[in-house]
N, C-alpha and C. Protein backbone atom coordinates (compact mmCIF):
# COMPACT_ATOMS: atom_id res chain seq x y z
N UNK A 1 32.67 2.89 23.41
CA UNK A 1 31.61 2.23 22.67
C UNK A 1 30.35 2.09 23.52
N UNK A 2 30.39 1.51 25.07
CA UNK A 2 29.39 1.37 25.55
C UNK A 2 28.77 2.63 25.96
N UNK A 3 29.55 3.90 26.04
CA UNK A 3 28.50 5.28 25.77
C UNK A 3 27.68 5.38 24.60
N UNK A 4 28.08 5.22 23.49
CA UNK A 4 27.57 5.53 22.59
C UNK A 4 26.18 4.79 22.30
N UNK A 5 26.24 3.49 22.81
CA UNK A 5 25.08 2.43 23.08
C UNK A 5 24.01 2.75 23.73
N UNK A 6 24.81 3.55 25.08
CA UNK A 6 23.82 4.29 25.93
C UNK A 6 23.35 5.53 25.55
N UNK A 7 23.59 6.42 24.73
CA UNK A 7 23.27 7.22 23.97
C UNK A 7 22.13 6.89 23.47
N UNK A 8 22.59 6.24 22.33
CA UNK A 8 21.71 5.91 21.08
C UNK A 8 20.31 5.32 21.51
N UNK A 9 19.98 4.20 23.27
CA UNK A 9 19.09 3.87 23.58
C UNK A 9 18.25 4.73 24.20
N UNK A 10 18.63 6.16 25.07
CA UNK A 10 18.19 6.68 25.58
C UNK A 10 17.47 7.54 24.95
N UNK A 11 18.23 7.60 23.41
CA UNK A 11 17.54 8.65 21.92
C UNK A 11 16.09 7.71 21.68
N UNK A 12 16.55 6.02 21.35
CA UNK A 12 15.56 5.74 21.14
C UNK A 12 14.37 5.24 21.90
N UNK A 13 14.28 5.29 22.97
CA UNK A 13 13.50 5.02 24.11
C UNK A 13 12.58 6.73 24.40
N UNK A 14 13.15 7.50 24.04
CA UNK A 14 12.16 9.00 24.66
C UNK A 14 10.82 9.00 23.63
N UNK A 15 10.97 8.27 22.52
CA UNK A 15 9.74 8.17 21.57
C UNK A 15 9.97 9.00 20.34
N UNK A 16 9.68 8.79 19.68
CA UNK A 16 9.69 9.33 17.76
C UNK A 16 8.08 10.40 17.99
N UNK A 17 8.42 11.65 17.92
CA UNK A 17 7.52 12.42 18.08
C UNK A 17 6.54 12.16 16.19
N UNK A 18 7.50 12.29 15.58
CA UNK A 18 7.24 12.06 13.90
C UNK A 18 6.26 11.03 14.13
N UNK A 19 6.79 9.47 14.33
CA UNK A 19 6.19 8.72 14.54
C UNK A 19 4.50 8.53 15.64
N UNK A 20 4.25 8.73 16.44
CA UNK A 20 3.57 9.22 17.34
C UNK A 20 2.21 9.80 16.85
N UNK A 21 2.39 11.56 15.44
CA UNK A 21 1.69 11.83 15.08
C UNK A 21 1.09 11.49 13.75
N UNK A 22 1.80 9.97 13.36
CA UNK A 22 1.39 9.74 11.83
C UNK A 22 0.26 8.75 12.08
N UNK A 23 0.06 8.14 13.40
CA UNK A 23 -1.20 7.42 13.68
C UNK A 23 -2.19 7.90 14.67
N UNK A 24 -1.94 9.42 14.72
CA UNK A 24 -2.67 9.96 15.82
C UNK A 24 -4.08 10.01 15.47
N UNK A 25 -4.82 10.02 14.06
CA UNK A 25 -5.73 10.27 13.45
C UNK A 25 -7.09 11.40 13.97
N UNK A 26 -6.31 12.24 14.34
CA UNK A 26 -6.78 13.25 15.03
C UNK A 26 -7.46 14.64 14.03
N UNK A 27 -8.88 14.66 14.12
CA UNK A 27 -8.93 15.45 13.34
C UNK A 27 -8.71 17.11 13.20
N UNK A 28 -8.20 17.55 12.59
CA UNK A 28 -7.79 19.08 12.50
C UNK A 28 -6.46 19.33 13.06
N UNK A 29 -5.76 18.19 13.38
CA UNK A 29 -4.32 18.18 13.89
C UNK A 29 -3.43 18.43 12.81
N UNK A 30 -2.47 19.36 13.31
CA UNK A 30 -1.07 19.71 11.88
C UNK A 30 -0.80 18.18 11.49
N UNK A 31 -0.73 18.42 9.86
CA UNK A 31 -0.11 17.00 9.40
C UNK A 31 1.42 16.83 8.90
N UNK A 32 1.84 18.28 8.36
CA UNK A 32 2.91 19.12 7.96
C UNK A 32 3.98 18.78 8.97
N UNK A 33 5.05 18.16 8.94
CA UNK A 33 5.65 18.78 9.82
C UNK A 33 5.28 18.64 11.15
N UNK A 34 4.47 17.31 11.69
CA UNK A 34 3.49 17.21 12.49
C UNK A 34 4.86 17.53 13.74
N UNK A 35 5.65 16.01 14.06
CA UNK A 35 6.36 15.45 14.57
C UNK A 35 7.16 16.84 15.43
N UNK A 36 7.60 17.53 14.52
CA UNK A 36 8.99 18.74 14.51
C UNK A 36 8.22 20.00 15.81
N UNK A 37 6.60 20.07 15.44
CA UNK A 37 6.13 20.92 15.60
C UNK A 37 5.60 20.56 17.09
N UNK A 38 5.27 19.56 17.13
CA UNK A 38 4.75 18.41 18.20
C UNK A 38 6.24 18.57 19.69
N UNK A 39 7.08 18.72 18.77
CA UNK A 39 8.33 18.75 19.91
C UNK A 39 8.80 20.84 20.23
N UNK A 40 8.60 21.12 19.25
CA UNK A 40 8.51 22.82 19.70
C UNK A 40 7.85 22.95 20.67
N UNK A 41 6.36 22.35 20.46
CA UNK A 41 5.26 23.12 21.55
C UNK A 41 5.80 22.35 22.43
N UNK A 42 6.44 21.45 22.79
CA UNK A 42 6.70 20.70 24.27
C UNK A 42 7.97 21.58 24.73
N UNK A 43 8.99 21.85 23.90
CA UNK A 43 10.19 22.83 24.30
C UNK A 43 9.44 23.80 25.02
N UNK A 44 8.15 24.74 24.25
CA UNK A 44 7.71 25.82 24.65
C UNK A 44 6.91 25.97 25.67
N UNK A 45 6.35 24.39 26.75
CA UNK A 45 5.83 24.21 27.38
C UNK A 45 4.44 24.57 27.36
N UNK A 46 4.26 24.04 26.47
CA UNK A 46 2.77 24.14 25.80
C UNK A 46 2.18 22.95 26.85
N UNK A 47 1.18 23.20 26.97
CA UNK A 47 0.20 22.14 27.60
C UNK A 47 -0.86 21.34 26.80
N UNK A 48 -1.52 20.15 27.12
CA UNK A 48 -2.35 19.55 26.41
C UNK A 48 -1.79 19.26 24.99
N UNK A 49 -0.85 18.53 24.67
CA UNK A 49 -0.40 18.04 23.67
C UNK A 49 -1.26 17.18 22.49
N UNK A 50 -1.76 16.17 23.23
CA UNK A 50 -2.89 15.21 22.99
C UNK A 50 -3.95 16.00 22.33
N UNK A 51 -4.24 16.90 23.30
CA UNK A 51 -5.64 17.55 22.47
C UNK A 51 -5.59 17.97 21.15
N UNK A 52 -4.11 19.04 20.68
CA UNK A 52 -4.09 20.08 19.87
C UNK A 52 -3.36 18.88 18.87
N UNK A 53 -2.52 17.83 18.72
CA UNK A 53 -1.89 16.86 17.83
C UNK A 53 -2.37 15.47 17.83
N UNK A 54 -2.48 15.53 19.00
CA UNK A 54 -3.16 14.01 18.76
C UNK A 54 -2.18 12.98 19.38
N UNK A 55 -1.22 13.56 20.11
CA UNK A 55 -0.57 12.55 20.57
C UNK A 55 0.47 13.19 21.42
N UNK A 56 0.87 12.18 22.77
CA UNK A 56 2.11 12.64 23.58
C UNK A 56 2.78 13.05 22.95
N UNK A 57 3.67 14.45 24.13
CA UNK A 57 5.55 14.73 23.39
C UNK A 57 6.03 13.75 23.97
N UNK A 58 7.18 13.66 22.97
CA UNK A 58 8.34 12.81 23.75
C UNK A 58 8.60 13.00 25.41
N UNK A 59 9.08 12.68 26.16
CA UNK A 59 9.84 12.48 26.86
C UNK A 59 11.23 13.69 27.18
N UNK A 60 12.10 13.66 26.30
CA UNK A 60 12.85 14.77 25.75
C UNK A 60 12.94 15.14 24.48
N UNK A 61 12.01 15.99 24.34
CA UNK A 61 11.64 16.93 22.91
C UNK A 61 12.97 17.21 22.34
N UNK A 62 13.87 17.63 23.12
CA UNK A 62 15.20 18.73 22.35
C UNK A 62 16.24 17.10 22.14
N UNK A 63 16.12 16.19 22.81
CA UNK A 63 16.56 15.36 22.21
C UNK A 63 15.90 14.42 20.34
N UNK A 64 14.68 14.67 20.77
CA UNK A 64 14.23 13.81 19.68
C UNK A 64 13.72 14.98 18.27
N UNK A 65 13.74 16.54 18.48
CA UNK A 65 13.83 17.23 17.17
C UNK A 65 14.37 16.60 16.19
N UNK A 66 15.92 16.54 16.46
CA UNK A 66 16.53 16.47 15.22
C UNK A 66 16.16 15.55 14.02
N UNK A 67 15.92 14.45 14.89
CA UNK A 67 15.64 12.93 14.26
C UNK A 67 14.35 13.09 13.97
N UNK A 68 13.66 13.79 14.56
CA UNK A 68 11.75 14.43 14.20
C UNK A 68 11.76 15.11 12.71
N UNK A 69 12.83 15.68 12.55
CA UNK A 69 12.75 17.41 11.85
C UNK A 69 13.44 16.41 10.53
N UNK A 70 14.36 15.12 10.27
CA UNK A 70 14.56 14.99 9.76
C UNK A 70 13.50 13.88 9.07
N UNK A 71 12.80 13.05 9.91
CA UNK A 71 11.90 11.84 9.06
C UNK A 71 10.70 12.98 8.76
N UNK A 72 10.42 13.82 9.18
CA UNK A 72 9.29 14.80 8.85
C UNK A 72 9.89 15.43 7.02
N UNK A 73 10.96 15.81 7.22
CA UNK A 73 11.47 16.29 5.94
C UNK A 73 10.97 15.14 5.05
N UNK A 74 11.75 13.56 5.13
CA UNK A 74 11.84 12.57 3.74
C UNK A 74 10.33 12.67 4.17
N UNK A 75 9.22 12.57 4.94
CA UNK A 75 7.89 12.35 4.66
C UNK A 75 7.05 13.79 4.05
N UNK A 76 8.12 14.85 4.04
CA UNK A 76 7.23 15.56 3.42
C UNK A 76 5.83 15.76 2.42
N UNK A 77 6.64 14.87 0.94
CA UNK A 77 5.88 14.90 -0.18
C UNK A 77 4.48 13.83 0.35
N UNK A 78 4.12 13.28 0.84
CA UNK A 78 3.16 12.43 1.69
C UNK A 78 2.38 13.77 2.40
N UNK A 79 3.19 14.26 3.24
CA UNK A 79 2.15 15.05 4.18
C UNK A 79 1.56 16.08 3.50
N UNK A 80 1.91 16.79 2.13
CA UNK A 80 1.61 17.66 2.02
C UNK A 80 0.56 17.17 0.93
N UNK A 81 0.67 15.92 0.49
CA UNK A 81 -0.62 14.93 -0.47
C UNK A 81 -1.79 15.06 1.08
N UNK A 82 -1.42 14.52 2.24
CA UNK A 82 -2.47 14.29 2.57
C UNK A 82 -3.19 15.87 3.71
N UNK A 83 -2.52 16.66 3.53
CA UNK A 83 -2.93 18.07 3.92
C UNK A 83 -3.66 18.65 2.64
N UNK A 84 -3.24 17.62 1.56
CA UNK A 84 -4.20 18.85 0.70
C UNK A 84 -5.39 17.95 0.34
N UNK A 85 -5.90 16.91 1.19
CA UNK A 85 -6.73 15.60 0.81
C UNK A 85 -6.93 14.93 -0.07
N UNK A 86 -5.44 14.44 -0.88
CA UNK A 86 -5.51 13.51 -1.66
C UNK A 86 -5.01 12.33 -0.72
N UNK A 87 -6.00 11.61 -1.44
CA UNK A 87 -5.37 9.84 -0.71
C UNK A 87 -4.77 8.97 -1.47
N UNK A 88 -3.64 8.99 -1.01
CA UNK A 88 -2.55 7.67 -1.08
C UNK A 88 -2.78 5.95 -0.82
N UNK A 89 -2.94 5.69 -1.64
CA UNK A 89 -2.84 4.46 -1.42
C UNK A 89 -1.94 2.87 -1.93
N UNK A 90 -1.10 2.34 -0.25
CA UNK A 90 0.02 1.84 -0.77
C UNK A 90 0.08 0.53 -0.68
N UNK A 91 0.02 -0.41 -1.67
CA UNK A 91 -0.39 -2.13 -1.33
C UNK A 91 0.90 -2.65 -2.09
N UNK A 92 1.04 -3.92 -1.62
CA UNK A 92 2.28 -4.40 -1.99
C UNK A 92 2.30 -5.76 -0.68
N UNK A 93 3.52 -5.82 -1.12
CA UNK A 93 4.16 -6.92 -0.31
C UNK A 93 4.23 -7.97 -0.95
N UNK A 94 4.72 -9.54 -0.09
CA UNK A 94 4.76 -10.62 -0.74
C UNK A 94 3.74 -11.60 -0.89
């Protein structure tokens, strides 16, 4: 059990690449798929991350894909509203 603890913190401590590029507000940065793509170019040892997305890679990219590749998927229908410049707008609460 206490591996798995240590696992799971070390997953969540390298950083949410997904996360990362949804407040990067960077203009002309991929919005698609930002996160997934954000951790390729770091696999591929791409340089200047910041510049071309708008925000650090993780820490360990090949660790945080999967979990990238998957909140990038459920945010799809969003990214591809705001790649094609429609704006969303979401109010609520209590």
């Amino acid at each position: 059990m206490n591996k798995l603890i240590s696992i799971s913190l070390a997953l969540a401590l390298t950083g949410c690449a997904t996360a990362r590029t949804l407040d990067a507000a960077k203009p002309g940065a991929p919005v698609v798929y930002a996160g997934t793509r954000l951790n390729l170019y770091a696999l591929q040892g791409g340089c200047c991350a910041a510049d071309r997305f708008g925000a650090q890679a993780p820490g360990y990219p090949g660790l945080d894909l999967p979990g990238s590749a998957l909140l990038d998927t459920l945010l799809l229908p969003l990214s591809l509203l705001t790649a094609a410049g429609v704006g969303v707008r979401a109010t609520g609460g209590l």
